[in-house]
ModelCIF file with pLDDT and N, C-alpha, C, O atoms, coordinates in Angstrom:
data_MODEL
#
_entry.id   MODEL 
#
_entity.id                         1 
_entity.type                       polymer 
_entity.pdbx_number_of_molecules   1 
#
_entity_poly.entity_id                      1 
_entity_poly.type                           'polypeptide(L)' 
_entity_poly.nstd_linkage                   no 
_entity_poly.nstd_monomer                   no 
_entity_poly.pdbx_seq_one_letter_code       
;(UNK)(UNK)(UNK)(UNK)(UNK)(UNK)(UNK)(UNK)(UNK)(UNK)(UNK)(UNK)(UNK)(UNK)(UNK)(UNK)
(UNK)(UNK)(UNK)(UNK)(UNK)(UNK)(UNK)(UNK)(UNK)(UNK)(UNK)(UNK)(UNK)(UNK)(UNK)(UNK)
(UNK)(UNK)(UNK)(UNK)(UNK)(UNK)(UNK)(UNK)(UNK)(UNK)
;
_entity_poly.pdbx_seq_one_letter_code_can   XXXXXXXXXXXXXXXXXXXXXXXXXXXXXXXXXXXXXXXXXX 
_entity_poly.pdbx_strand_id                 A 
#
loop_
_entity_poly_seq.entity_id 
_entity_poly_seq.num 
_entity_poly_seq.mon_id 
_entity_poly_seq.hetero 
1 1  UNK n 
1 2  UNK n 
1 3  UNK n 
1 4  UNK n 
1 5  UNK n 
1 6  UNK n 
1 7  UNK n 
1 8  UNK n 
1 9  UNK n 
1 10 UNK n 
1 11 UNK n 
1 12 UNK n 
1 13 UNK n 
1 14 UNK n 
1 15 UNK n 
1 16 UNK n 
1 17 UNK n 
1 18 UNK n 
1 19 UNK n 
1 20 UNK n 
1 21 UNK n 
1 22 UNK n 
1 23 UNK n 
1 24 UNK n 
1 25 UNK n 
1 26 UNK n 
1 27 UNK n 
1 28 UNK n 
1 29 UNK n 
1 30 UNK n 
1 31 UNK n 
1 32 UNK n 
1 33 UNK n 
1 34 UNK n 
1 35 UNK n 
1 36 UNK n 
1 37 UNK n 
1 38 UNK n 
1 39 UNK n 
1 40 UNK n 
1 41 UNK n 
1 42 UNK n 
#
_struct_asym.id          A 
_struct_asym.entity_id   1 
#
loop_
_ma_qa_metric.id 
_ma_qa_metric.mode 
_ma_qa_metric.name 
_ma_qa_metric.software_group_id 
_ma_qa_metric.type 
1 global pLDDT . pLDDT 
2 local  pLDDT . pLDDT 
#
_ma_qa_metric_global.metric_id      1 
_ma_qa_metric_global.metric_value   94.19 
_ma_qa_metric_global.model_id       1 
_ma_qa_metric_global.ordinal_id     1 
#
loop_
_ma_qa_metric_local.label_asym_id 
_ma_qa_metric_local.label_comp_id 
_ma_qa_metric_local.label_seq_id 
_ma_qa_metric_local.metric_id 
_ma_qa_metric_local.metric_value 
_ma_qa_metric_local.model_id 
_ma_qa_metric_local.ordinal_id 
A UNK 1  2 90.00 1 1  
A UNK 2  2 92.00 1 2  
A UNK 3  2 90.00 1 3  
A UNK 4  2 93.00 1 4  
A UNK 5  2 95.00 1 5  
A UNK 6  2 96.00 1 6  
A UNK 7  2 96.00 1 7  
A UNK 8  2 97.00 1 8  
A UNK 9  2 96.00 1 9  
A UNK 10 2 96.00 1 10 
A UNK 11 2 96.00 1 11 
A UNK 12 2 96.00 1 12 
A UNK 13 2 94.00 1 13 
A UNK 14 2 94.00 1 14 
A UNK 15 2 95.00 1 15 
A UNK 16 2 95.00 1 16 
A UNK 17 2 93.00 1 17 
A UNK 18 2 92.00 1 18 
A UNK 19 2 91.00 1 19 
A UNK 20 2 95.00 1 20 
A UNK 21 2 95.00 1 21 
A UNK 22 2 97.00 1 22 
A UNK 23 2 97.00 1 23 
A UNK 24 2 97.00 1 24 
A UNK 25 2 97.00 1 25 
A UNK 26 2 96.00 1 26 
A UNK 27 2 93.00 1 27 
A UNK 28 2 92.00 1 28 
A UNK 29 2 89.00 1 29 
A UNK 30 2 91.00 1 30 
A UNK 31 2 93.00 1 31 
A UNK 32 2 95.00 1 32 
A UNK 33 2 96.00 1 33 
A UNK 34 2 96.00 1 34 
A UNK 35 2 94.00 1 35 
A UNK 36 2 95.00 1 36 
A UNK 37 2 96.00 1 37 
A UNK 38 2 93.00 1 38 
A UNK 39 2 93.00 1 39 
A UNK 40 2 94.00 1 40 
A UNK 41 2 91.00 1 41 
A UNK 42 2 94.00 1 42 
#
loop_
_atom_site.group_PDB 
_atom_site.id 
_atom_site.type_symbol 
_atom_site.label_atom_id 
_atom_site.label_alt_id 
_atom_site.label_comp_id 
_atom_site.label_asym_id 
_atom_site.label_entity_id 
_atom_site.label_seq_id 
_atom_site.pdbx_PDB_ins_code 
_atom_site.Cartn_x 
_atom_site.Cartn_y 
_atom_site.Cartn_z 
_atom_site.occupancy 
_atom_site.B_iso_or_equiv 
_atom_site.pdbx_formal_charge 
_atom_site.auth_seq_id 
_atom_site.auth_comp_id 
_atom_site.auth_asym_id 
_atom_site.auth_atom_id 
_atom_site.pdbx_PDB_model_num 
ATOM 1   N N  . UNK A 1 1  ? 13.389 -22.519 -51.466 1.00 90.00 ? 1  UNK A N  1 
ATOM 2   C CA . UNK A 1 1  ? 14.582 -21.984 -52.145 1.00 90.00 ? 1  UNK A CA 1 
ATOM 3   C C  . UNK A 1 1  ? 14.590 -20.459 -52.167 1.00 90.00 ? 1  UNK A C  1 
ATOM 4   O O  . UNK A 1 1  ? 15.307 -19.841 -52.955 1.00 90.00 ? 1  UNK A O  1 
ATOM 5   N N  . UNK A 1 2  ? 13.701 -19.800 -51.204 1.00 92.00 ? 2  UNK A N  1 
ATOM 6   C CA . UNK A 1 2  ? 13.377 -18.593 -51.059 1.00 92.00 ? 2  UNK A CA 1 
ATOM 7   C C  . UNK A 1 2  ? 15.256 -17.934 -50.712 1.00 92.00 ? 2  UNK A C  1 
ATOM 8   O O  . UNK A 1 2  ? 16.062 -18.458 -49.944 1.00 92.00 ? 2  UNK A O  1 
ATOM 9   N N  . UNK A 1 3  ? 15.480 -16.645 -51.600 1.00 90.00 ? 3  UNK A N  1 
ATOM 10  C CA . UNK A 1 3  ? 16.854 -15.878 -50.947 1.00 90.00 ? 3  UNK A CA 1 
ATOM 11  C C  . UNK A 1 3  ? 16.579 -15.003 -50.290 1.00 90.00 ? 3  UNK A C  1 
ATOM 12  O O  . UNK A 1 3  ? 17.570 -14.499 -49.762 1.00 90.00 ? 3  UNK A O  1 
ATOM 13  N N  . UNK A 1 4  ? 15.432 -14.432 -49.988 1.00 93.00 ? 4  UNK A N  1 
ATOM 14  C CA . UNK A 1 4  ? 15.129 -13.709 -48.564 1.00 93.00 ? 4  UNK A CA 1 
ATOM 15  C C  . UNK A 1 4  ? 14.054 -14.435 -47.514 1.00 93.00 ? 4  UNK A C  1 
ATOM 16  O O  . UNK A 1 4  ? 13.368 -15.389 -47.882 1.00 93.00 ? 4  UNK A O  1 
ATOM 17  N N  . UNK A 1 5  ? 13.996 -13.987 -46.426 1.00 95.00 ? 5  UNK A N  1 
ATOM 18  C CA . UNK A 1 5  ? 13.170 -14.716 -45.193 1.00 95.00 ? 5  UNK A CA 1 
ATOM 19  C C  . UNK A 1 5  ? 11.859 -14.245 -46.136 1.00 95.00 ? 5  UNK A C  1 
ATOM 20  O O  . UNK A 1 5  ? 11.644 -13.308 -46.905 1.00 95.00 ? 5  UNK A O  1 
ATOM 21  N N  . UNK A 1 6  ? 10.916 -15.695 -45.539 1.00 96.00 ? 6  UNK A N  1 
ATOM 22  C CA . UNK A 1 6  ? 9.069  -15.316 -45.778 1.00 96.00 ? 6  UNK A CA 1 
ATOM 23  C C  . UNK A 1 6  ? 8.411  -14.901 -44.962 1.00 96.00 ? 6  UNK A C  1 
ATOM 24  O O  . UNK A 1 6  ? 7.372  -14.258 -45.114 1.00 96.00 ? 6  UNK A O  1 
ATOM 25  N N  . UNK A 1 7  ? 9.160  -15.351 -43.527 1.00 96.00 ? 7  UNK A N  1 
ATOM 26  C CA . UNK A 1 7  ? 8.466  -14.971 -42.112 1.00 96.00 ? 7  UNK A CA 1 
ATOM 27  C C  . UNK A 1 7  ? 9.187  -13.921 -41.704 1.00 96.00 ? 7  UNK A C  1 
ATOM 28  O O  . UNK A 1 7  ? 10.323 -13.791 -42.161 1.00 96.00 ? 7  UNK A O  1 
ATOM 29  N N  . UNK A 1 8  ? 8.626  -12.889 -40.685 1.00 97.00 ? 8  UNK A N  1 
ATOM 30  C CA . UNK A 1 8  ? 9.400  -12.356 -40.046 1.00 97.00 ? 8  UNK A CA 1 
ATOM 31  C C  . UNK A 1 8  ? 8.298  -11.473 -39.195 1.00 97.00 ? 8  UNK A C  1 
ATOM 32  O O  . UNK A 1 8  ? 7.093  -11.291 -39.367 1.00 97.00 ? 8  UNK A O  1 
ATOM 33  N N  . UNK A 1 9  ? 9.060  -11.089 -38.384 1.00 96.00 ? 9  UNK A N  1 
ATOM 34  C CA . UNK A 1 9  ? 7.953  -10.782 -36.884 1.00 96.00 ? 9  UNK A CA 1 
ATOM 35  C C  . UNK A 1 9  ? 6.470  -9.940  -37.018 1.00 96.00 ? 9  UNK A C  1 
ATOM 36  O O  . UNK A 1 9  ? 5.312  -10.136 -36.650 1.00 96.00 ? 9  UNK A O  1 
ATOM 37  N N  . UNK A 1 10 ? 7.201  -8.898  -37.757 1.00 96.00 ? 10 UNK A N  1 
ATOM 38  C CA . UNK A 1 10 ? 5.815  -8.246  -38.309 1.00 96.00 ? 10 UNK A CA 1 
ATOM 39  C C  . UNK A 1 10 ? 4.519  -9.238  -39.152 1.00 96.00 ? 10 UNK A C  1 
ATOM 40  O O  . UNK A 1 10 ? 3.325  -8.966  -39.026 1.00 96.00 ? 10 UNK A O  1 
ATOM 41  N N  . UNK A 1 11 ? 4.963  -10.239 -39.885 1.00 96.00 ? 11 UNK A N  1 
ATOM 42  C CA . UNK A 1 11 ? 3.591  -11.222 -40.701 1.00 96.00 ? 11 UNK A CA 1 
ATOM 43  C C  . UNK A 1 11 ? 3.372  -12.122 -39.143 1.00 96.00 ? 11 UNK A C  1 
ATOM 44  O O  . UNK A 1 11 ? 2.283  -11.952 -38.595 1.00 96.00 ? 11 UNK A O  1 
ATOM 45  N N  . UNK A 1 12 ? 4.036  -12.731 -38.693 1.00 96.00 ? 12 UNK A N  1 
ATOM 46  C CA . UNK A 1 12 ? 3.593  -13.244 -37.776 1.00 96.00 ? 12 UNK A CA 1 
ATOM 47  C C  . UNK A 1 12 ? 2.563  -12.895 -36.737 1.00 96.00 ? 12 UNK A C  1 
ATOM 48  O O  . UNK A 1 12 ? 1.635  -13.603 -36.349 1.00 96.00 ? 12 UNK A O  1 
ATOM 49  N N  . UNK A 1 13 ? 2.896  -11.651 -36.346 1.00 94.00 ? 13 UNK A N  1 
ATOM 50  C CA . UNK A 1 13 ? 2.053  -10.633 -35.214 1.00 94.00 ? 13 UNK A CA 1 
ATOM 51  C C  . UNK A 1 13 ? 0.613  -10.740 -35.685 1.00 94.00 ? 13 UNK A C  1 
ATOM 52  O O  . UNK A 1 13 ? -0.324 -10.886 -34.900 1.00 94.00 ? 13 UNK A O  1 
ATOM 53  N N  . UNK A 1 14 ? 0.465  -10.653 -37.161 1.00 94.00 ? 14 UNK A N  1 
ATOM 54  C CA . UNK A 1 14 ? -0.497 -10.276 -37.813 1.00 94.00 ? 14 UNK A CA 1 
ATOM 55  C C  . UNK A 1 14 ? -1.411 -11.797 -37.735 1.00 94.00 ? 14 UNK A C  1 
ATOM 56  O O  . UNK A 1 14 ? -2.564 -11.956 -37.332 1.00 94.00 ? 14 UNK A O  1 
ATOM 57  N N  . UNK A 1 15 ? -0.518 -12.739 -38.233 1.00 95.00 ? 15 UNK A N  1 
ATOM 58  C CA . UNK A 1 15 ? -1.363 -13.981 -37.972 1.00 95.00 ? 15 UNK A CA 1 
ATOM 59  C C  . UNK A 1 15 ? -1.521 -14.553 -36.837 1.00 95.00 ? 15 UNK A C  1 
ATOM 60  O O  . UNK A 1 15 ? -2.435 -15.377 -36.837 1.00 95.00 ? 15 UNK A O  1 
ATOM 61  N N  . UNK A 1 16 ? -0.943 -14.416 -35.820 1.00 95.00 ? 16 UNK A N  1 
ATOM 62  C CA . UNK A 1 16 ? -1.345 -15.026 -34.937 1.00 95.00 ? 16 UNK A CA 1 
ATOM 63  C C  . UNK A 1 16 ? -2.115 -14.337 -33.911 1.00 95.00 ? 16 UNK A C  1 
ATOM 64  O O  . UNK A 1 16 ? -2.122 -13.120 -34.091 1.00 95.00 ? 16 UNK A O  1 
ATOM 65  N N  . UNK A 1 17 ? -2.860 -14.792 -32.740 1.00 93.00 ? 17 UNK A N  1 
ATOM 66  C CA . UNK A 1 17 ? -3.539 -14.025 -31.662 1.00 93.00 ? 17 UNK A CA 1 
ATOM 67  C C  . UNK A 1 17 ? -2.451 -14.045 -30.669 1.00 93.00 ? 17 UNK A C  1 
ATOM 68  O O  . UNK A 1 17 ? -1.640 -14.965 -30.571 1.00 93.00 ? 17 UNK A O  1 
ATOM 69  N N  . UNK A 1 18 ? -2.479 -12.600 -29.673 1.00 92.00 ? 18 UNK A N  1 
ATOM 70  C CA . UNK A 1 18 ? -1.579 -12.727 -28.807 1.00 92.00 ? 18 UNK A CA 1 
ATOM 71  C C  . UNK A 1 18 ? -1.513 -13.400 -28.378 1.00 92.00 ? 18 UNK A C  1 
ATOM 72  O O  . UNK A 1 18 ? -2.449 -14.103 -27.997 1.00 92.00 ? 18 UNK A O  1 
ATOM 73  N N  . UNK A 1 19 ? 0.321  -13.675 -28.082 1.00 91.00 ? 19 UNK A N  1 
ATOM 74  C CA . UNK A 1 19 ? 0.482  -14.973 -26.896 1.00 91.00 ? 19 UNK A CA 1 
ATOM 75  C C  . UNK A 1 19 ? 0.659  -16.629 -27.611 1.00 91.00 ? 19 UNK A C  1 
ATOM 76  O O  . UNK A 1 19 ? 1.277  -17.651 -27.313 1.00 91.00 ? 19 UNK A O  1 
ATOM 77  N N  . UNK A 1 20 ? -0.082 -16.280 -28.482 1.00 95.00 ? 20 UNK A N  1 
ATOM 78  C CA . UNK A 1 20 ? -0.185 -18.043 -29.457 1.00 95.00 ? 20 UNK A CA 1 
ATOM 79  C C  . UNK A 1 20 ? 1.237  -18.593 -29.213 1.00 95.00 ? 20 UNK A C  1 
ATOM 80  O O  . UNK A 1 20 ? 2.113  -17.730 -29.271 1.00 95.00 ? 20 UNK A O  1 
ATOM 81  N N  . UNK A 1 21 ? 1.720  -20.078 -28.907 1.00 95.00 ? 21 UNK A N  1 
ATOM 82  C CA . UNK A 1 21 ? 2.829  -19.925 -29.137 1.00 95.00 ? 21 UNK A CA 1 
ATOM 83  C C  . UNK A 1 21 ? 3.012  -20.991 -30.416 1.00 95.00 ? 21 UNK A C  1 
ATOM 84  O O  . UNK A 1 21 ? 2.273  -21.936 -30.692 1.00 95.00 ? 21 UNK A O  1 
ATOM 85  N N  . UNK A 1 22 ? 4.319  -20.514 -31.169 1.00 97.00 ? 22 UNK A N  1 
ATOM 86  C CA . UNK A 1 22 ? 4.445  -21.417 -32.361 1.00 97.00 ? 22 UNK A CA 1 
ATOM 87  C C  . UNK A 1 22 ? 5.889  -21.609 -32.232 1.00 97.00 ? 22 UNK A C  1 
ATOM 88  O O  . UNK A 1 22 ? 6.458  -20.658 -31.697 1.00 97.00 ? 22 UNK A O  1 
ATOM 89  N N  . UNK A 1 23 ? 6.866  -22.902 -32.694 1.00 97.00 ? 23 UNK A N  1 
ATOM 90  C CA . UNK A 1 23 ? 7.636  -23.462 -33.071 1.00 97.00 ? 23 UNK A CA 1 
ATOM 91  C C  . UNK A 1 23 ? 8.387  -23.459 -34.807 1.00 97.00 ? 23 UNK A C  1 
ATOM 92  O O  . UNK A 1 23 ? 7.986  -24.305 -35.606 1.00 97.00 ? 23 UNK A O  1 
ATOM 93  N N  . UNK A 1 24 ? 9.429  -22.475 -35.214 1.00 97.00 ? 24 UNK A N  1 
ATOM 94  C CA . UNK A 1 24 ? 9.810  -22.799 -36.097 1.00 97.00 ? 24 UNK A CA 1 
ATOM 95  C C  . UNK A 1 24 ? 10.805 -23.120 -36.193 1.00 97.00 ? 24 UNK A C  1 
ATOM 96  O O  . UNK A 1 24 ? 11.633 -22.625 -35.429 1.00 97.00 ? 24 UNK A O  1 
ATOM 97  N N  . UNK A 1 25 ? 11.209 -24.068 -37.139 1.00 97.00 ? 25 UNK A N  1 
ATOM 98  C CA . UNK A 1 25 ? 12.425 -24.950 -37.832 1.00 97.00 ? 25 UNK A CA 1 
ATOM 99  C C  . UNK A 1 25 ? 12.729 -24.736 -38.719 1.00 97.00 ? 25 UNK A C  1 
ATOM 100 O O  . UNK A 1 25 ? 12.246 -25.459 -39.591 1.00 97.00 ? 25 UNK A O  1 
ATOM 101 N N  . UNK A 1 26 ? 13.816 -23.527 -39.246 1.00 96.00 ? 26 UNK A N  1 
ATOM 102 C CA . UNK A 1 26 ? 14.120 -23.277 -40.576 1.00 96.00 ? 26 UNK A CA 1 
ATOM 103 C C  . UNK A 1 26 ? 15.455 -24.270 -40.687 1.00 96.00 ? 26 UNK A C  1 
ATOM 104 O O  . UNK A 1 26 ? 16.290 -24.470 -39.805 1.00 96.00 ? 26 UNK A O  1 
ATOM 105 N N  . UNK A 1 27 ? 15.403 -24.944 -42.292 1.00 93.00 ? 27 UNK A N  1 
ATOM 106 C CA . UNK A 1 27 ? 16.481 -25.603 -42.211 1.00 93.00 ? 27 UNK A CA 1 
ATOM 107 C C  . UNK A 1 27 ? 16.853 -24.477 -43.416 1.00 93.00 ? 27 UNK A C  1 
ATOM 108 O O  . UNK A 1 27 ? 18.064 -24.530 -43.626 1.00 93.00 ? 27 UNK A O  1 
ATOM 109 N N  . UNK A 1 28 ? 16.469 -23.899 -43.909 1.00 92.00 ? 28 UNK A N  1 
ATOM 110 C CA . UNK A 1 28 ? 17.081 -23.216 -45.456 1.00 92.00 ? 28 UNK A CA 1 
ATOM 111 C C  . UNK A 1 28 ? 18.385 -22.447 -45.018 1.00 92.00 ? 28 UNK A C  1 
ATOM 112 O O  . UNK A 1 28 ? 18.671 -22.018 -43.900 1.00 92.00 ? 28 UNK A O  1 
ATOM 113 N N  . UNK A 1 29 ? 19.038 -22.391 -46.093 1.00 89.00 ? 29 UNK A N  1 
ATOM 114 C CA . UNK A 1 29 ? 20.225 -21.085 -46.227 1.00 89.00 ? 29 UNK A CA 1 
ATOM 115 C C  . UNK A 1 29 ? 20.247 -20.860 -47.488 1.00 89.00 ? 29 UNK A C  1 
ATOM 116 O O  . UNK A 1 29 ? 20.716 -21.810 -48.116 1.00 89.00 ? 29 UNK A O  1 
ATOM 117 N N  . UNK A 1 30 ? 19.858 -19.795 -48.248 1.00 91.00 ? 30 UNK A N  1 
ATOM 118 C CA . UNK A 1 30 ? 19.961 -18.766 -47.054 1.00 91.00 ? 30 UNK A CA 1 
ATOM 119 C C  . UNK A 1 30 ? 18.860 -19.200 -46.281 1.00 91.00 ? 30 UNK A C  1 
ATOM 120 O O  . UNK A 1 30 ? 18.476 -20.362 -46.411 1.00 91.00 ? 30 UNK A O  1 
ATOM 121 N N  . UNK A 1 31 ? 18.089 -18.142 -45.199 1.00 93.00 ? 31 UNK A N  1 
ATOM 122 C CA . UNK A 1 31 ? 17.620 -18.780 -44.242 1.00 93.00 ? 31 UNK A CA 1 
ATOM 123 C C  . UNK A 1 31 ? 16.129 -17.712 -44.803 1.00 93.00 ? 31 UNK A C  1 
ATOM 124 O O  . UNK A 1 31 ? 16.000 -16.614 -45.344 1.00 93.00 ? 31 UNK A O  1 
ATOM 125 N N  . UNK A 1 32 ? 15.028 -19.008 -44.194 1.00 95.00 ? 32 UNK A N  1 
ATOM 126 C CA . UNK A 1 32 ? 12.827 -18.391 -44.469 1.00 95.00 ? 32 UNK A CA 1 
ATOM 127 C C  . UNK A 1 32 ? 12.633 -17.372 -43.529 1.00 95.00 ? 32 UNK A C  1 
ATOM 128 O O  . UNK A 1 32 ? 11.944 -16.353 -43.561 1.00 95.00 ? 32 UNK A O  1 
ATOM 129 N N  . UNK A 1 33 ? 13.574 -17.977 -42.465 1.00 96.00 ? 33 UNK A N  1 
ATOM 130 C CA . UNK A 1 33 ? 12.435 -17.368 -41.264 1.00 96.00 ? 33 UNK A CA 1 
ATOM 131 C C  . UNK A 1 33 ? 13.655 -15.465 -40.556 1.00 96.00 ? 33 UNK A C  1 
ATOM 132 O O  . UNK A 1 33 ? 14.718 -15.650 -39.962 1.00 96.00 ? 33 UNK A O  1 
ATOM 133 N N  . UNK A 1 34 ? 13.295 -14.452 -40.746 1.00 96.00 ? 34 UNK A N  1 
ATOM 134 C CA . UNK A 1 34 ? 13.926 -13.215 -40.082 1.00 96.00 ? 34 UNK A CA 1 
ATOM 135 C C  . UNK A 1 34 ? 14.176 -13.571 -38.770 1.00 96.00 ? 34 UNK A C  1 
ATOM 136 O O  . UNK A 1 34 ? 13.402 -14.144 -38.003 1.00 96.00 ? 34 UNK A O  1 
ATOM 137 N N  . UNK A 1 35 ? 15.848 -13.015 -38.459 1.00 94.00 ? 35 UNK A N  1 
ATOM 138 C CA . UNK A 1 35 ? 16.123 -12.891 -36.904 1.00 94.00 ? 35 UNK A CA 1 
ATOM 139 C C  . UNK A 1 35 ? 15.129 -12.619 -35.850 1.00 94.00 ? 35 UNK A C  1 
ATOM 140 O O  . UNK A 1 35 ? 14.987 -13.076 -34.716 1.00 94.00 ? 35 UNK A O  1 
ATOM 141 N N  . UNK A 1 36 ? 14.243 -11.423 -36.799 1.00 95.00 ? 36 UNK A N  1 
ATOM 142 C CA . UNK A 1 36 ? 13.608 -10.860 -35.483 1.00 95.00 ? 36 UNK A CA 1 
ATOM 143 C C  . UNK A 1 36 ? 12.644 -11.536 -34.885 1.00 95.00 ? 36 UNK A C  1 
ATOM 144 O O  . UNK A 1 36 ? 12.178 -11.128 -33.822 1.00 95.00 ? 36 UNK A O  1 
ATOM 145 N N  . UNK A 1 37 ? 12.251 -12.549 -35.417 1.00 96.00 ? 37 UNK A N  1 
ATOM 146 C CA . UNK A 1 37 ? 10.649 -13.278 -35.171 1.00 96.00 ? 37 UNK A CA 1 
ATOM 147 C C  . UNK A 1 37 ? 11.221 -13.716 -33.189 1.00 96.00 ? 37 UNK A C  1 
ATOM 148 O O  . UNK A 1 37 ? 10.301 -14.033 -32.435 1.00 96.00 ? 37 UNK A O  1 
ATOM 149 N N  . UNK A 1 38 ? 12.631 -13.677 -32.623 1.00 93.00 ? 38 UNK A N  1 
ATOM 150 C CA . UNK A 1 38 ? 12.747 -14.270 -32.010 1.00 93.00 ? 38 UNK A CA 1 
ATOM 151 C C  . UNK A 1 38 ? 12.439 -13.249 -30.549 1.00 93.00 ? 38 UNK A C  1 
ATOM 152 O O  . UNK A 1 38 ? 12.426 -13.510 -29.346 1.00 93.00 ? 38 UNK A O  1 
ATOM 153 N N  . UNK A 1 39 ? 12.191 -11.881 -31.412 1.00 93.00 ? 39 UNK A N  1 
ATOM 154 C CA . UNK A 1 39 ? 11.915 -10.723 -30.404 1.00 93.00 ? 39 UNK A CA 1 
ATOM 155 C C  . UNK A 1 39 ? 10.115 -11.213 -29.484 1.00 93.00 ? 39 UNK A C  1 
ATOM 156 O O  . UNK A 1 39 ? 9.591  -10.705 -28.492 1.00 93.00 ? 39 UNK A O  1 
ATOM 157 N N  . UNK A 1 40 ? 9.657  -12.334 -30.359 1.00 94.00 ? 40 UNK A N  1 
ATOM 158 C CA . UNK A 1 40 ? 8.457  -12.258 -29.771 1.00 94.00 ? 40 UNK A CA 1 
ATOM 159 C C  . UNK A 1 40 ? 8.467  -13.310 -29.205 1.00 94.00 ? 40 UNK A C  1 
ATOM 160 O O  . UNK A 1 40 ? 8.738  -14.286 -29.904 1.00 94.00 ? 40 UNK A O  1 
ATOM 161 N N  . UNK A 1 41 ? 8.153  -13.555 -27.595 1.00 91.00 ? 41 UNK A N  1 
ATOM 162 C CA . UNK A 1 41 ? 8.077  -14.528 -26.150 1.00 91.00 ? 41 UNK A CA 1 
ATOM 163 C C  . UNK A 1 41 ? 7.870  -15.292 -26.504 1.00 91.00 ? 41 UNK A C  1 
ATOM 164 O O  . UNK A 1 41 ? 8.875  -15.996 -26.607 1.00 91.00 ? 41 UNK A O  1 
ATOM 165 N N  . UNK A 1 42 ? 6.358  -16.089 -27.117 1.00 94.00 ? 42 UNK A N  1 
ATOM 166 C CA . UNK A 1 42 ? 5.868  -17.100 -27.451 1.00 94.00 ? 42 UNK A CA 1 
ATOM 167 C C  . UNK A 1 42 ? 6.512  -17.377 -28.777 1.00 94.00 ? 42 UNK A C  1 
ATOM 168 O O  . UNK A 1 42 ? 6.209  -18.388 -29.411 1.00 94.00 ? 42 UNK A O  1 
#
């Protein structure tokens, strides 16, 4: 029930090792996950 994103490209970078690839499914609106996470390939 978050009203701002939890994820977003910068926490991600941080958790994952380059390249990792991960799958997300936000169903929320407002919406968990930031536009930008989509700037990263994997």
């Amino acid at each position: 029930s978050a009203t701002e994103p939890i994820l977003d490209r910068a926490k991600l970078e941080m958790a994952l090792e380059p390249g990792q690839p991960l799958m997300l499914f936000d169903i929320s609106v407002p919406r968990n996950v930031h536009a930008d996470v989509n700037e990263l390939e994997h």
